[in-house]
Protein backbone atom coordinates (compact mmCIF):
# COMPACT_ATOMS: atom_id res chain seq x y z
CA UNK A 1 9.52 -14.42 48.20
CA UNK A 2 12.79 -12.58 47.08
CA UNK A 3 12.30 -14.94 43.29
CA UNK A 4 8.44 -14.23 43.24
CA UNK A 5 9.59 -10.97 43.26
CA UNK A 6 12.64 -10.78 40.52
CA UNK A 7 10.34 -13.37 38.96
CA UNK A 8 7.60 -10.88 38.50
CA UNK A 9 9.57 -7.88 38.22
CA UNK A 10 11.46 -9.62 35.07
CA UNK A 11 7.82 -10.37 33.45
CA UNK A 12 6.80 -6.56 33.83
CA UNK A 13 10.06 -5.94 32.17
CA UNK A 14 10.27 -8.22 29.33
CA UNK A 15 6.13 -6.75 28.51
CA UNK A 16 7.37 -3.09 28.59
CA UNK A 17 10.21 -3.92 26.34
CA UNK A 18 8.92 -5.63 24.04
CA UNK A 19 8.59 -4.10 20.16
CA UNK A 20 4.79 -3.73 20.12
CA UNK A 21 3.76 -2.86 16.57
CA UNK A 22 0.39 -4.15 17.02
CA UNK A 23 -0.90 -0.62 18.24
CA UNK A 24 0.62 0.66 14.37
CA UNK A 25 -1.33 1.11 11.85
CA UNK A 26 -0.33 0.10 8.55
CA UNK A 27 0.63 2.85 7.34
CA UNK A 28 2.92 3.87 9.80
CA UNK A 29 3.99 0.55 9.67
CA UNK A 30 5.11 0.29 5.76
CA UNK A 31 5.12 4.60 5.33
CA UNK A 32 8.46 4.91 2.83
CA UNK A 33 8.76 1.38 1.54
CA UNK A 34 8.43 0.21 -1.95
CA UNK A 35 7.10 -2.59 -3.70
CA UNK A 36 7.86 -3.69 -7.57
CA UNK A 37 5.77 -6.24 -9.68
CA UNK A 38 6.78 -7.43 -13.26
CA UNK A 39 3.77 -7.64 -15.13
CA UNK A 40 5.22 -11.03 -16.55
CA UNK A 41 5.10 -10.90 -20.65
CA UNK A 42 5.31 -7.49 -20.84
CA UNK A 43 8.23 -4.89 -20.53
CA UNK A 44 6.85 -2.98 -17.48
CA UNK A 45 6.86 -3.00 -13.74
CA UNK A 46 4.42 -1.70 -11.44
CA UNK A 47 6.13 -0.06 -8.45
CA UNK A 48 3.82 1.06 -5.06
CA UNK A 49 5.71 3.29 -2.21
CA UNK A 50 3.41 3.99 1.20
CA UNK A 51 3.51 7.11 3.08
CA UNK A 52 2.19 7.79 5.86
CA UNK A 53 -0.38 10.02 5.40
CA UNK A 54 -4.12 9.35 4.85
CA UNK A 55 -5.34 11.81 2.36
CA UNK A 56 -1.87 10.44 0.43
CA UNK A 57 -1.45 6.58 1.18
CA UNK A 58 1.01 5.77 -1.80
CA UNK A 59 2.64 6.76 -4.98
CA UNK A 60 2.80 4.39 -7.94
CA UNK A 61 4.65 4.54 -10.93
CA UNK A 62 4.11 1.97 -13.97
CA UNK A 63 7.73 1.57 -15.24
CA UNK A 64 7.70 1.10 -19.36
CA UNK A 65 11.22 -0.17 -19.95
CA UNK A 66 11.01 0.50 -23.79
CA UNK A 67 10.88 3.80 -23.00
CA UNK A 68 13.06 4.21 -19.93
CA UNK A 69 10.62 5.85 -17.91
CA UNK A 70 7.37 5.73 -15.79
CA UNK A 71 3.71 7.37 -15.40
CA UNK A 72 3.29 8.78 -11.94
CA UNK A 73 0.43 8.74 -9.92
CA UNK A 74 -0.11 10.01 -6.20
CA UNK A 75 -3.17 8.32 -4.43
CA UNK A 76 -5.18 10.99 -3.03
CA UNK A 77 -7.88 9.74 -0.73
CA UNK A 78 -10.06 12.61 -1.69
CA UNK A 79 -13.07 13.46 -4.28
CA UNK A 80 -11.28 14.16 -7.97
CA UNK A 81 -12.71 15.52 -11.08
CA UNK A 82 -12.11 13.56 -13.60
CA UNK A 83 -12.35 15.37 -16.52
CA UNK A 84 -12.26 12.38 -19.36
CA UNK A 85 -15.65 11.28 -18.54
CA UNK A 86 -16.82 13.85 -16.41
CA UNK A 87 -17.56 11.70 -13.22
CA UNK A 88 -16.05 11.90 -9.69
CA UNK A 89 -13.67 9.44 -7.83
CA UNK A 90 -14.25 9.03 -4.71
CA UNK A 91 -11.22 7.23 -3.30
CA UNK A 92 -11.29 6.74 0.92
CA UNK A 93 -9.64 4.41 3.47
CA UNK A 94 -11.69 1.67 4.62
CA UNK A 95 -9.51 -0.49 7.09
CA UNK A 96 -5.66 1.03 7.95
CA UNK A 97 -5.06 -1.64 10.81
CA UNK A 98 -3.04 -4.24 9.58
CA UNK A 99 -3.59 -3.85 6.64
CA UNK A 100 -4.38 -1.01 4.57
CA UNK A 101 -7.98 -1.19 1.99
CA UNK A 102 -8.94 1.53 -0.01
CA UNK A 103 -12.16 2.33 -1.85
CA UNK A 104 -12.72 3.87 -5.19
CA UNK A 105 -15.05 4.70 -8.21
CA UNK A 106 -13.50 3.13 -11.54
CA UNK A 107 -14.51 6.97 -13.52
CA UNK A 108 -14.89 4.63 -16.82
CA UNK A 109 -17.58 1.88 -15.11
CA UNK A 110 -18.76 3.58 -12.17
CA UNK A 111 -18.47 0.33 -10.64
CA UNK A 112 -17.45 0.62 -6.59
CA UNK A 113 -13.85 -0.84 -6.52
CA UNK A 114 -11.93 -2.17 -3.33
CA UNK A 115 -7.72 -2.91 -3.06
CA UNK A 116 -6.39 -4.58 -0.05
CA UNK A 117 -2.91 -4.49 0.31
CA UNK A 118 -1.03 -6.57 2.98
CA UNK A 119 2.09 -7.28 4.03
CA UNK A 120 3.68 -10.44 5.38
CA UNK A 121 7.80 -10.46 5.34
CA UNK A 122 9.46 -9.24 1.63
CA UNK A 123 6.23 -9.82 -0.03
CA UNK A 124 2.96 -8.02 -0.56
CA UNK A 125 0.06 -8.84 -1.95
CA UNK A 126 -2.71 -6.58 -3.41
CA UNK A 127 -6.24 -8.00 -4.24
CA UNK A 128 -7.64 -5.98 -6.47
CA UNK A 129 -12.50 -6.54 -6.08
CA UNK A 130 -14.98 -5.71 -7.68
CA UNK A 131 -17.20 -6.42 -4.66
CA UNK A 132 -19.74 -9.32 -5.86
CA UNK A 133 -18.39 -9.72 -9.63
CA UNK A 134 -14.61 -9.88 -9.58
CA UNK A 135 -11.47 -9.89 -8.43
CA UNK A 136 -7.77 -11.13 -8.64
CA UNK A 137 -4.31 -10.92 -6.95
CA UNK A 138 -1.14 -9.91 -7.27
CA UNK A 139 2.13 -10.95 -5.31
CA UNK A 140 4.66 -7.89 -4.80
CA UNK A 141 8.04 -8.09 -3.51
CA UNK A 142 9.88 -5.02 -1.52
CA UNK A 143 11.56 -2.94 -3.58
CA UNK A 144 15.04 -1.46 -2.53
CA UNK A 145 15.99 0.52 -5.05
CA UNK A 146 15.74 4.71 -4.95
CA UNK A 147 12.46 5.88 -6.88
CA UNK A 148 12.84 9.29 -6.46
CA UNK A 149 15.40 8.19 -9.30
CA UNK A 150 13.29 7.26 -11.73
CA UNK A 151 12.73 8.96 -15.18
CA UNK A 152 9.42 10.47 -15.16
CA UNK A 153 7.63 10.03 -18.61
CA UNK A 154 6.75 13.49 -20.12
């Protein structure tokens, strides 16, 4: 009885201590990473960090390195006026379980567009749909370098 016992009272243990990140989303998950991509043939990387925060999931900055500097971009999950064609962007979480998916209006084609981003390890990988007519996918890898430091393009 005395091992049934420590037997079952180890079990209850080992349950309550394990890490359990299942019940995280993804964004508290992966909220402060980063996450480069060399667009291969050119001279610029594509750099995603998540926060933690719904109405602003990530930052992105698309590094030109003949010009030693990047455009920055914070996505808002939010309606935006976009004032080059007039139309609004509608940009909302779908899915922020394990993995995070985000829906958006391309302003230029009005066409509903979907990016899934997940995580498995060091790499990520974002597919990038046109539900029903397109899509493709790109491989990430974490990126440990400090973006704050990077020259913002003026």
């Amino acid at each position: 009885m005395k091992k049934l016992l420590l037997f079952t009272v180890s079990i209850i243990m080992l349950n309550c201590s394990n890490n359990d990140d299942t019940s995280k989303t993804f964004l508290e998950l992966y909220g402060g990473t980063a996450w480069a991509e060399d667009e291969l043939g050119t001279n610029n990387i594509l750099i995603y960090r998540f926060i933690n925060n719904t109405n602003t999931p990530y930052e992105e900055w698309a590094y030109y390195f003949d010009f030693d500097c990047a455009q920055y971009s914070l996505m808002t999950s939010e309606i935006t006026d976009d004032y080059i064609s007039g139309t609004y962007i509608v940009n909302r979480i779908i899915d922020n379980s394990n993995k995070l998916v985000i829906e958006y209006i391309d302003p230029m084609s009005s066409l509903i567009h979907m990016d899934t981003f997940t995580i498995t390890g060091e790499t990520m990988t974002v597919k990038q749909e046109i539900p029903g007519v397109d899509s493709e996918t790109f491989t990430y890898t974490r990126y440990n370098q400090n973006v704050d430091d990077i020259n913002i393009c003026n």
